[in-house]
Protein backbone atom coordinates (compact mmCIF):
# COMPACT_ATOMS: atom_id res chain seq x y z
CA UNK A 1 -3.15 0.31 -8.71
CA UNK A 2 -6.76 -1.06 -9.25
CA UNK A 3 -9.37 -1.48 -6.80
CA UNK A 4 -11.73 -4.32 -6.55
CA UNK A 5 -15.19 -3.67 -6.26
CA UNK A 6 -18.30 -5.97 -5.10
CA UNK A 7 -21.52 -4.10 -6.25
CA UNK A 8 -24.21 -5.52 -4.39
CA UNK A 9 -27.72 -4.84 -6.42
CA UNK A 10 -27.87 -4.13 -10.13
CA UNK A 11 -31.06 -2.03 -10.26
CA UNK A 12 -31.76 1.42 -10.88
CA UNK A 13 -28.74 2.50 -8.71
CA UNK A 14 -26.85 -0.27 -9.34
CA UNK A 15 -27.40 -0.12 -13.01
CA UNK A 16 -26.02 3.56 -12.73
CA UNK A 17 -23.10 3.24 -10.80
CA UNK A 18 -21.79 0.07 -12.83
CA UNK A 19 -22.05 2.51 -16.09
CA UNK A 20 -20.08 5.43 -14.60
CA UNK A 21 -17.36 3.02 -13.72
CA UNK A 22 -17.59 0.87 -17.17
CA UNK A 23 -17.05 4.71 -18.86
CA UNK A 24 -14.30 6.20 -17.58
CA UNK A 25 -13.66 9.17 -20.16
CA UNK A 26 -13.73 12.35 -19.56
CA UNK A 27 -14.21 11.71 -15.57
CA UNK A 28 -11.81 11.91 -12.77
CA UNK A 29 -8.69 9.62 -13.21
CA UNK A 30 -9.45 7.99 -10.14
CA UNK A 31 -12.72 6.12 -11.54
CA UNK A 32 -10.00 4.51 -14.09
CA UNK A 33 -8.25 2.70 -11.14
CA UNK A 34 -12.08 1.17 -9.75
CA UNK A 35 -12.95 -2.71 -11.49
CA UNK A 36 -16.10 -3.78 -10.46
CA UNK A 37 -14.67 -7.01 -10.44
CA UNK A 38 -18.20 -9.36 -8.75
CA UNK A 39 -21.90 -8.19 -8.87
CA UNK A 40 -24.63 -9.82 -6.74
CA UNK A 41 -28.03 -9.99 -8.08
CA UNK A 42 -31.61 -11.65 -7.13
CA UNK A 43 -31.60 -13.26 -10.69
CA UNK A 44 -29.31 -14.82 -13.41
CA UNK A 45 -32.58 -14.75 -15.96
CA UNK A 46 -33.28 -11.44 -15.29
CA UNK A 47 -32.89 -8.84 -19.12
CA UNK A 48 -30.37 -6.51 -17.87
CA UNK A 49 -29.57 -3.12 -19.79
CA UNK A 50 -25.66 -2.79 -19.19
CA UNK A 51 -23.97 -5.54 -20.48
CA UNK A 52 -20.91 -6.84 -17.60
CA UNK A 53 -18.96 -10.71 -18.12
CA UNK A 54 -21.49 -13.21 -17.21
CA UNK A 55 -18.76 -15.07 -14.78
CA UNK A 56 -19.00 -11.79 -12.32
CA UNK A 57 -22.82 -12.08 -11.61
CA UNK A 58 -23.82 -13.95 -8.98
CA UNK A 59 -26.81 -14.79 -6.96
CA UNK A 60 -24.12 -15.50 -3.80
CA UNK A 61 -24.14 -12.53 -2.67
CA UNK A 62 -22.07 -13.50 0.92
CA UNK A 63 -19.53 -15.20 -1.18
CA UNK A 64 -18.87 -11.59 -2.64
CA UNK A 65 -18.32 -10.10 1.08
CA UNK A 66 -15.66 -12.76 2.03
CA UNK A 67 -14.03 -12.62 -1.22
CA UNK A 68 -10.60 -11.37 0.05
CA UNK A 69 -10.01 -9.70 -3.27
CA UNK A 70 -12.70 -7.33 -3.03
CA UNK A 71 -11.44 -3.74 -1.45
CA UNK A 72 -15.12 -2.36 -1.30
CA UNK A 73 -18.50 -3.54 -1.17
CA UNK A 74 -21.15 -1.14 -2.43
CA UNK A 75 -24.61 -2.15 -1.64
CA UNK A 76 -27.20 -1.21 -3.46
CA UNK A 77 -29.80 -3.69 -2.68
CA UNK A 78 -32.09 -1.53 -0.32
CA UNK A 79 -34.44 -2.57 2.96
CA UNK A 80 -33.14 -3.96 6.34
CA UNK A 81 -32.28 -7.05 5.57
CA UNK A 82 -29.84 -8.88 4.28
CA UNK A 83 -28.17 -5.73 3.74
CA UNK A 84 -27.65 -5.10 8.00
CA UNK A 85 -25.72 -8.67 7.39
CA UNK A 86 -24.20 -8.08 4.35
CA UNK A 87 -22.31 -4.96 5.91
CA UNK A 88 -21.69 -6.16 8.67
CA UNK A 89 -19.80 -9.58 7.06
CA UNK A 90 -18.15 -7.61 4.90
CA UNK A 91 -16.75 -4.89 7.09
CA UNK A 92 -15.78 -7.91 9.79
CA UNK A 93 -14.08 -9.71 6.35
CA UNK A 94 -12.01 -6.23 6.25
CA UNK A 95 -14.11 -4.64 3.26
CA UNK A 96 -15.09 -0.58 3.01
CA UNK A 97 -18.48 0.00 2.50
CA UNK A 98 -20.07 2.75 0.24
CA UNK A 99 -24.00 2.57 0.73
CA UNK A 100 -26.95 4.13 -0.23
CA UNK A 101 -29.09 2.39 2.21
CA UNK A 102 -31.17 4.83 4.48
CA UNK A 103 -33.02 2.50 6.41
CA UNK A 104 -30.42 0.57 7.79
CA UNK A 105 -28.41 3.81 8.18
CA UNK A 106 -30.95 5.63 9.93
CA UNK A 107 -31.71 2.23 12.53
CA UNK A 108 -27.96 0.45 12.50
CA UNK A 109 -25.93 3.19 11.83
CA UNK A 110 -24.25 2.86 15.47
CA UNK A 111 -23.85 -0.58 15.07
CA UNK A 112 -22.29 -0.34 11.63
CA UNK A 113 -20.08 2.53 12.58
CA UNK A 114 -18.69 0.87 16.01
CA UNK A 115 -17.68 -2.07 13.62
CA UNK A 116 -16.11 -0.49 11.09
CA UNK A 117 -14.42 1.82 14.08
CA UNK A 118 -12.86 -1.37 15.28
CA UNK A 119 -11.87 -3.15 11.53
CA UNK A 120 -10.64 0.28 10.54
CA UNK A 121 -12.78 0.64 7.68
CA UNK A 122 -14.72 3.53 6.22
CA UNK A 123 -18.60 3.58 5.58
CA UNK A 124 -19.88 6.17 3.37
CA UNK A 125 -23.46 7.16 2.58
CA UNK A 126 -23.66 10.02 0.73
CA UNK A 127 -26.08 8.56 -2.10
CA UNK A 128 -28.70 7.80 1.56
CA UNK A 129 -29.35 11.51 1.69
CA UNK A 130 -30.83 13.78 -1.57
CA UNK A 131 -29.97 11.13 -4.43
CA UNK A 132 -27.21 13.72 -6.30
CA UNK A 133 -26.84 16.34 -4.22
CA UNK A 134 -23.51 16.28 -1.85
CA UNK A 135 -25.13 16.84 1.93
CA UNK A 136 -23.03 14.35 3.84
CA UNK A 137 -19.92 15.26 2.68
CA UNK A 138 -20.08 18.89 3.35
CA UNK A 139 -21.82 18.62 6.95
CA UNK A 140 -18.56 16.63 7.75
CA UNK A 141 -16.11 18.75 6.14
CA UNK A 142 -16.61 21.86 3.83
CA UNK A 143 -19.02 23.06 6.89
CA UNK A 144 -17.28 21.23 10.36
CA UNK A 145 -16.18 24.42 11.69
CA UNK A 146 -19.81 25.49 12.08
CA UNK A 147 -21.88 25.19 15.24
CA UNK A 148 -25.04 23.91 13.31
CA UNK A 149 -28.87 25.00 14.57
CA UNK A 150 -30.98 23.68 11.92
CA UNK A 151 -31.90 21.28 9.26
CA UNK A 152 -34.76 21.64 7.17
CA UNK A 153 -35.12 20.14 4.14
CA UNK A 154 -37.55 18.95 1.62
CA UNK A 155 -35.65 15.10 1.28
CA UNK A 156 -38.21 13.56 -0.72
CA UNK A 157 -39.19 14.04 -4.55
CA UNK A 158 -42.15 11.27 -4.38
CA UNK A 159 -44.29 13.34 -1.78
CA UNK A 160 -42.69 17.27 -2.92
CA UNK A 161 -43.84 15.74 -6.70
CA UNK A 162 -47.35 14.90 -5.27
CA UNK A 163 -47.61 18.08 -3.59
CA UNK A 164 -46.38 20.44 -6.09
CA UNK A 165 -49.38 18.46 -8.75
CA UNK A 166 -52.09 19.31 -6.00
CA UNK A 167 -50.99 23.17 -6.22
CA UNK A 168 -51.03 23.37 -9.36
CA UNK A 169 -53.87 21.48 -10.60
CA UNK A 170 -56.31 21.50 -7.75
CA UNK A 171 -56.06 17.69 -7.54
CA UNK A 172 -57.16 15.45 -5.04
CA UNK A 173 -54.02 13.24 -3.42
CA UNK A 174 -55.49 9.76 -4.71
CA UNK A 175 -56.11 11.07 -7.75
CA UNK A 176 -52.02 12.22 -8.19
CA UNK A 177 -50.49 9.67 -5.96
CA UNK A 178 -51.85 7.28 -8.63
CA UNK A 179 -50.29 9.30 -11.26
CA UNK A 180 -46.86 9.23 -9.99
CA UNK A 181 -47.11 5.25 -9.57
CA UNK A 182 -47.86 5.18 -13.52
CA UNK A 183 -44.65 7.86 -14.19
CA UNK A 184 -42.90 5.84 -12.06
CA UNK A 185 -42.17 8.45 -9.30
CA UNK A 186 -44.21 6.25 -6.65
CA UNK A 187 -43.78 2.66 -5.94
CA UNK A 188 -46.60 0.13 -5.93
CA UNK A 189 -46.23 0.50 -1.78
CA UNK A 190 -45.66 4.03 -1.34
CA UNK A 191 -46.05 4.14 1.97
CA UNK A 192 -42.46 4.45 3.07
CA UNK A 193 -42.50 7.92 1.02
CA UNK A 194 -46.22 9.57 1.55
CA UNK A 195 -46.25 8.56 5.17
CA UNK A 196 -43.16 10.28 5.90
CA UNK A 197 -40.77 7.76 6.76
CA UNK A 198 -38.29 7.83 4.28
CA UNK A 199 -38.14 11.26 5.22
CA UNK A 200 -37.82 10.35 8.79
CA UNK A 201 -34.70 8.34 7.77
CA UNK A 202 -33.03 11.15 6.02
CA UNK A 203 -33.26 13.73 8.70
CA UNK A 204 -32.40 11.29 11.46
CA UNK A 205 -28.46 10.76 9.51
CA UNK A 206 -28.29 14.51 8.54
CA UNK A 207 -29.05 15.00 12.39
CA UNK A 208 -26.32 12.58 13.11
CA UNK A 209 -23.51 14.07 11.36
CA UNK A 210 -24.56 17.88 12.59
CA UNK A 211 -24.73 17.64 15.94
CA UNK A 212 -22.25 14.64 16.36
CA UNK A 213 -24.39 12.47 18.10
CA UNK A 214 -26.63 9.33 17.89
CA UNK A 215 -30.30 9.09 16.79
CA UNK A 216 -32.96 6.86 17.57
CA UNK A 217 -34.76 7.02 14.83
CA UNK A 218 -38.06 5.96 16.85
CA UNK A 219 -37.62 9.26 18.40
CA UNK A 220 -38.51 10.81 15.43
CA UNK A 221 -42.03 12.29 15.05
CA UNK A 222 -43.18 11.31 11.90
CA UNK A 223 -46.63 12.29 9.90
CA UNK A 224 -47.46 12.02 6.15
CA UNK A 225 -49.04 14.06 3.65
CA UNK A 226 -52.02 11.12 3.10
CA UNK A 227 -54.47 13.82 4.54
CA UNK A 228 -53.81 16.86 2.64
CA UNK A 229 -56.72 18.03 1.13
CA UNK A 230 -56.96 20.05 -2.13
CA UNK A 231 -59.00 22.59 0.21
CA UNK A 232 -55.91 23.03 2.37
CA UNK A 233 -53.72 23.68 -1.16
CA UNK A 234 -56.09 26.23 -1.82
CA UNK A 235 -56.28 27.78 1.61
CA UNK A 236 -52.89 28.14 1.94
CA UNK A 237 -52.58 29.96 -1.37
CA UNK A 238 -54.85 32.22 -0.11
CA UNK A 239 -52.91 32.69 3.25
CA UNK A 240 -49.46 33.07 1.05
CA UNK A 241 -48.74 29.74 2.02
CA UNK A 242 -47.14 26.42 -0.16
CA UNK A 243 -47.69 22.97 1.87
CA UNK A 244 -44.52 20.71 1.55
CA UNK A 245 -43.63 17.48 3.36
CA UNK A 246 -40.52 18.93 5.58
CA UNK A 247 -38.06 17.29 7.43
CA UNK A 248 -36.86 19.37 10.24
CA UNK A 249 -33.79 19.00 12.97
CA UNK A 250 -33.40 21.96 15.36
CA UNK A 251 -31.16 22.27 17.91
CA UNK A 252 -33.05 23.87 21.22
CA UNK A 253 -31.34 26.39 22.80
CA UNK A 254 -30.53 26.61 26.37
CA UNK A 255 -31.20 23.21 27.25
CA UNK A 256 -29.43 21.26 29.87
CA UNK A 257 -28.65 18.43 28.77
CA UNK A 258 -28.78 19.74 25.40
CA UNK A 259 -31.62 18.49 23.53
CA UNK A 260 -32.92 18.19 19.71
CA UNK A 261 -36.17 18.61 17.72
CA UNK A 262 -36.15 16.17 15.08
CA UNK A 263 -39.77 15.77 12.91
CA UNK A 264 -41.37 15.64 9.74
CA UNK A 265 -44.33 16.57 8.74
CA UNK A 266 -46.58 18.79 5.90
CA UNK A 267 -46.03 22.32 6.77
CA UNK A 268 -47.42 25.73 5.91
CA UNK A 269 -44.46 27.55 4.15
CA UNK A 270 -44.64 31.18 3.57
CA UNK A 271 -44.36 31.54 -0.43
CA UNK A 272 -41.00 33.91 0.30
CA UNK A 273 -39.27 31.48 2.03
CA UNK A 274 -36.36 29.25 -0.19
CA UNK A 275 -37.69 25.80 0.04
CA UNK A 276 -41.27 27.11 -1.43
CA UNK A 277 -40.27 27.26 -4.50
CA UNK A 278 -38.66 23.79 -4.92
CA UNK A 279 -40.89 21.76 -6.89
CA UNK A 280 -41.57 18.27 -8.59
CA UNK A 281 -39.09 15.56 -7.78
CA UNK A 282 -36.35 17.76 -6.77
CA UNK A 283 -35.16 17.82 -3.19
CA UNK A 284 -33.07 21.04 -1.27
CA UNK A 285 -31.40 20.82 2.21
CA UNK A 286 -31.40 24.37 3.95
CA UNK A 287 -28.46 24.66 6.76
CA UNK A 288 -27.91 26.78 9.07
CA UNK A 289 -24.75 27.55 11.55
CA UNK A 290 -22.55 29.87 13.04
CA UNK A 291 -20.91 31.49 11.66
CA UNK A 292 -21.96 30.24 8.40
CA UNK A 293 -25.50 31.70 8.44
CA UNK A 294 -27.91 29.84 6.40
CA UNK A 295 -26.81 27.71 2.77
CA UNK A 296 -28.95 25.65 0.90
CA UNK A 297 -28.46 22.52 -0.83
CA UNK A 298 -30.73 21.94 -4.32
CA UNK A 299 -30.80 18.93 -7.01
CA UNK A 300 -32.47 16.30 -7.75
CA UNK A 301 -33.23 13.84 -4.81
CA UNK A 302 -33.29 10.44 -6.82
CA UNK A 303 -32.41 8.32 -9.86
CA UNK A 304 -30.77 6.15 -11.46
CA UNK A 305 -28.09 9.14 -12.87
CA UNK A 306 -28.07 11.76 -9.59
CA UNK A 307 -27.60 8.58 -6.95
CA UNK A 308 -25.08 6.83 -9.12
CA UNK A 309 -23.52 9.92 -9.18
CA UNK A 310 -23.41 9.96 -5.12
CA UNK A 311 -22.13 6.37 -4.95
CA UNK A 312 -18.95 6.73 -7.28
CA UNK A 313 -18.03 10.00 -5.22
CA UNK A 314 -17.62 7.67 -2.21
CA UNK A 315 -16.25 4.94 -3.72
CA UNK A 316 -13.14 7.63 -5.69
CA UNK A 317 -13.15 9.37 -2.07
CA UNK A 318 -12.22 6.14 -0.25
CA UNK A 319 -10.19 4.83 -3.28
CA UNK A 320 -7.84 8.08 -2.68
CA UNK A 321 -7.48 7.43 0.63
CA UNK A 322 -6.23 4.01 0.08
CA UNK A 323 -4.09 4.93 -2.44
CA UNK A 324 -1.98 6.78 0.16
CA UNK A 325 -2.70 4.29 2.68
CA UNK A 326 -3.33 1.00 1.66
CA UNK A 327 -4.53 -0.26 4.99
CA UNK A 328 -6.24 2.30 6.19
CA UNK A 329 -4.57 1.52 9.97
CA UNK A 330 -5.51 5.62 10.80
CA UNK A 331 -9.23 6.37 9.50
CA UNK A 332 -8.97 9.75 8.06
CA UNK A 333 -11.28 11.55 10.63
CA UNK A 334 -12.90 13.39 7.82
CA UNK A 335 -14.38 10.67 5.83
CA UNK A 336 -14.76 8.42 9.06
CA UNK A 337 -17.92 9.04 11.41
CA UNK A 338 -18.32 7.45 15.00
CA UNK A 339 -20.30 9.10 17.22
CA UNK A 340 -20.24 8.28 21.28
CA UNK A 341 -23.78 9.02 22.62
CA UNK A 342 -27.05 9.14 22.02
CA UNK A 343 -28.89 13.14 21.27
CA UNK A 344 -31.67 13.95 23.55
CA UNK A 345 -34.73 13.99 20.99
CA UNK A 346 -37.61 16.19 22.59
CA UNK A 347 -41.33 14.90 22.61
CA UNK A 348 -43.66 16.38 20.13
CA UNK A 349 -45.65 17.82 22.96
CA UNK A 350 -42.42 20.22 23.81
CA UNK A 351 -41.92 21.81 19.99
CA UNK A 352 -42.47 24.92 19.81
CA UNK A 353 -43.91 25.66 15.97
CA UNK A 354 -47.07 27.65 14.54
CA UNK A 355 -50.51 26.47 13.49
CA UNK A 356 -53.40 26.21 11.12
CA UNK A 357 -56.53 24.77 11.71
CA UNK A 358 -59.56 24.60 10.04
CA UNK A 359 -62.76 24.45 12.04
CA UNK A 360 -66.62 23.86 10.13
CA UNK A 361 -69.11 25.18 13.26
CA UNK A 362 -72.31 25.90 13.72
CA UNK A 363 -73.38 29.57 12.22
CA UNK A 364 -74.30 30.50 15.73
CA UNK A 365 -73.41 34.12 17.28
CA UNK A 366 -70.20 33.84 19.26
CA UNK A 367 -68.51 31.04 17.90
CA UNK A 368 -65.25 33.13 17.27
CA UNK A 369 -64.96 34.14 20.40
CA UNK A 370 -65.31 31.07 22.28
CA UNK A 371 -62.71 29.64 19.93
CA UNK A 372 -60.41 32.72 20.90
CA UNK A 373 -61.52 32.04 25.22
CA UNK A 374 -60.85 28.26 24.72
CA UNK A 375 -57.19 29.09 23.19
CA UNK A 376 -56.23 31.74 25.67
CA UNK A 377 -56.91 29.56 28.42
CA UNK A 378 -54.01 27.20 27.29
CA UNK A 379 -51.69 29.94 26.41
CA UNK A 380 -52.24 29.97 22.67
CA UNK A 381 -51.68 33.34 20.92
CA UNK A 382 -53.93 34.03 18.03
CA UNK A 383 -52.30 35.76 14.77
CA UNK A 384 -55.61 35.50 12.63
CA UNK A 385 -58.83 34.13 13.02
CA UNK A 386 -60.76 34.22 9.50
CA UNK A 387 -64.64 33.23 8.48
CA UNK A 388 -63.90 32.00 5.05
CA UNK A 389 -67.39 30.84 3.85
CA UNK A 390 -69.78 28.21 4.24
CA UNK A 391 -69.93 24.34 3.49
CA UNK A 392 -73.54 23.46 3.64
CA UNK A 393 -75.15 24.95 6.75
CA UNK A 394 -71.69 24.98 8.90
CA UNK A 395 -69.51 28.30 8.89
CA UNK A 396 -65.55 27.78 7.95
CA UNK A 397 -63.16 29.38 10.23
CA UNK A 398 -59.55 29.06 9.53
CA UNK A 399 -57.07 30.02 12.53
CA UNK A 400 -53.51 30.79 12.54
CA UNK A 401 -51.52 30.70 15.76
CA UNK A 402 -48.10 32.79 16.80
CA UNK A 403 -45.53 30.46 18.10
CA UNK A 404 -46.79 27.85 20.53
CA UNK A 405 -45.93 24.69 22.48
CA UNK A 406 -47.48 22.09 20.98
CA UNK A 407 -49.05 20.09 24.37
CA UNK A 408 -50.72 23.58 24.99
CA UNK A 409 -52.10 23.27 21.21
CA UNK A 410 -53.40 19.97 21.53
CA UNK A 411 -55.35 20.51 25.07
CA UNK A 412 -56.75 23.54 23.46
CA UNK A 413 -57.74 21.82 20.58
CA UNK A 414 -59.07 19.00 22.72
CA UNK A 415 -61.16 21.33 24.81
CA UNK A 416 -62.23 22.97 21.60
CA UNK A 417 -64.02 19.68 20.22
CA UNK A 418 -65.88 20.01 23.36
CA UNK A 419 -68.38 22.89 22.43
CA UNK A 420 -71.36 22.57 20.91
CA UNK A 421 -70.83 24.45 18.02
CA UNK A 422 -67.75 22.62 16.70
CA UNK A 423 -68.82 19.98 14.19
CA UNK A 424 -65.63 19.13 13.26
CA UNK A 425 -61.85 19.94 12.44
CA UNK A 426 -61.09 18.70 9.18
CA UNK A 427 -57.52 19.79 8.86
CA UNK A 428 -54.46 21.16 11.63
CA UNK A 429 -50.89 21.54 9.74
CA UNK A 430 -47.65 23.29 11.50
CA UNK A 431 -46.80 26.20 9.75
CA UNK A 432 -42.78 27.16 9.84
């Protein structure tokens, strides 16, 4: 029995996905009963790479998602829109959706789900999360008899790639974020990726699916890596520190109603820690539950190969399921996802996390202490307090905190750039 497939998008993804399923050999016998059988594209003229029959490309791409011969639309075309309309036609017209669509997963993901709910169609997403590596699937089922605590993960290879160059070169961020556009591992607007969206995104569906509720992803506290500093590379080698962009969902405990941490932002990670050593474009996903303990998840995050790869896993997983049920009238709960109400998402201000700072202050006797009085007073332990040098006539003090609220931080802080003696604070990064 073969199964029709619209493929919405025939870029890098697309591209991918439509030559896994034009070369079935040597792959699971499933992929041998999937035809892509219509693609939609922005452009006939367009010099394509995989040759497909000219008669299945098609700039009407709503004509594909109320073609009643289509079983599954995959879309591939990325951003908010048309692909929130595309879905949602095609999952009203009856269709299964495989996506690998982020954005509208993270913002419309209730929306999508309640629809497909009541058509009694599946929506899969695995390719939305860590390009190759299989996260969704497992949070749903190799892992659902976990109570899950945390998510951190390093979900995009743009910023960890632009991170991992400042290590180890020394190199300013401009000077690296423009080499990554040239290699191709930036866009020309990267500021979905280096200001911590895309991230933002990725944690807010992981979040989702582990603690079985929905996100807002405005609730998410989001904060790039644009001011990173090849200073704070080197000071956190010196510390025993790596800096990485990390996304980070944490279940608070002893919370009523039950509440979540859910943030990204660079972060101090000690050098012995697993996620340290994940470098370049690759992305990891470190769980932990109980009674699993703690697993991580490593590959590479994006591509043409590693995402295809995600999207054909979705589209065999739903193509089994309809080969046993051709209707799909009872949504296998493990593939299906629908959750009822919204998780409590705590404000910044509440997190409890770890500090660095970096003061430059006048060379003045005292100055450490009245850094030390003016953190006590808000409750802020001190683990170090270090004079690291000079730059011009103002002393360099680098502090790093034991675990604090952050509201009692930032008043500190606030009171802080009160003193004389403070000229400035050029940098203040979480540390995990």
């Amino acid at each position: 029995m073969a199964f029709n497939i619209g493929l919405l998008g025939l870029g890098t993804v697309g591209t991918g996905t439509a030559e896994i399923l034009l070369n079935p050999e040597g792959r699971h016998p499933l992929i041998q009963d999937i035809k892509i059988a219509q693609v939609g594209v922005k452009s006939l003229e367009k010099k394509r790479t995989i040759d497909l029959p000219t008669d299945i490309i098609t700039t009407d791409l709503e004509a594909i998602v109320t073609n009643p011969d289509i079983d599954i639309i995959v879309e591939l075309i990325g951003g908010l829109e048309p692909a929130r309309s595309l879905i949602l036609k095609a999952i009203a017209n009856g269709k299964h959706i495989v996506t690998a669509n982020k954005a509208v997963m993270a913002r419309f993901g209730p929306e999508i789900y309640a629809a497909a709910n009541q058509a009694k169609v599946y929506v899969l997403l695995e390719a939305a999360v860590g390009g190759g590596i299989p996260i969704v699937e497992p949070l749903k089922q190799s892992l659902g008899a976990n109570r899950f605590t945390n998510i951190i993960g390093i979900v995009n290879g743009t910023t960890n790639y632009i991170l991992t160059q400042m290590t180890n070169h020394g190199a300013d961020f401009a000077q690296v974020l423009k080499e990554a556009q040239t290699l191709g591992y930036a866009e020309a607007d990267p500021t979905a990726d280096v200001g911590g969206l895309d991230a933002a995104d990725k944690i807010s569906i992981l979040a989702s699916l582990a603690f079985g509720g929905k996100i807002n992803r405005e609730d998410v506290y989001c904060e790039g890596i644009t001011k990173i500093t090849s200073s704070d590379i080197s000071y956190a080698e010196k510390l025993g520190f790596v800096i990485k962009l990390l996304a980070i969902a944490h279940k608070v405990e002893k919370t009523e109603p039950e509440k979540l941490e859910l943030r990204v932002h660079p972060t101090f990670v000690p050098k012995s820690h697993p996620l340290a050593s994940i470098n370049g474009v690759n992305n990891a996903i470190l769980v932990e539950g109980q009674p699993l303990g703690q697993v991580m998840f490593y590959g590479p995050g994006a591509g043409s190969g590693p995402t295809a790869s995600a999207v054909v896993a979705d589209i065999m997983n739903i193509v089994g399921v309809l080969h046993s049920n051709k209707k799909a009238e009872i949504l296998d709960p493990l593939l299906s996802c629908s959750p009822q109400n919204y998780c409590q998402i705590s404000p910044i201000e509440d997190v409890y996390t770890r500090f660095y700072a970096r003061f430059l202050c006048a060379d003045v006797p005292g100055v450490i202490g009245h850094l030390g009085m003016a953190f006590g007073q808000y409750d802020v332990s001190l683990e170090s307090v270090v004079q690291i040098g000079f730059q011009g006539e103002f002393a360099e003090i680098v502090v790093v905190t034991h675990q604090v609220r952050e509201g009692n931080f930032r008043e500190a802080i606030a009171e802080i750039l009160s003193l004389n003696a403070i000229k400035e604070i050029p940098s203040i990064i979480r540390v995990l």
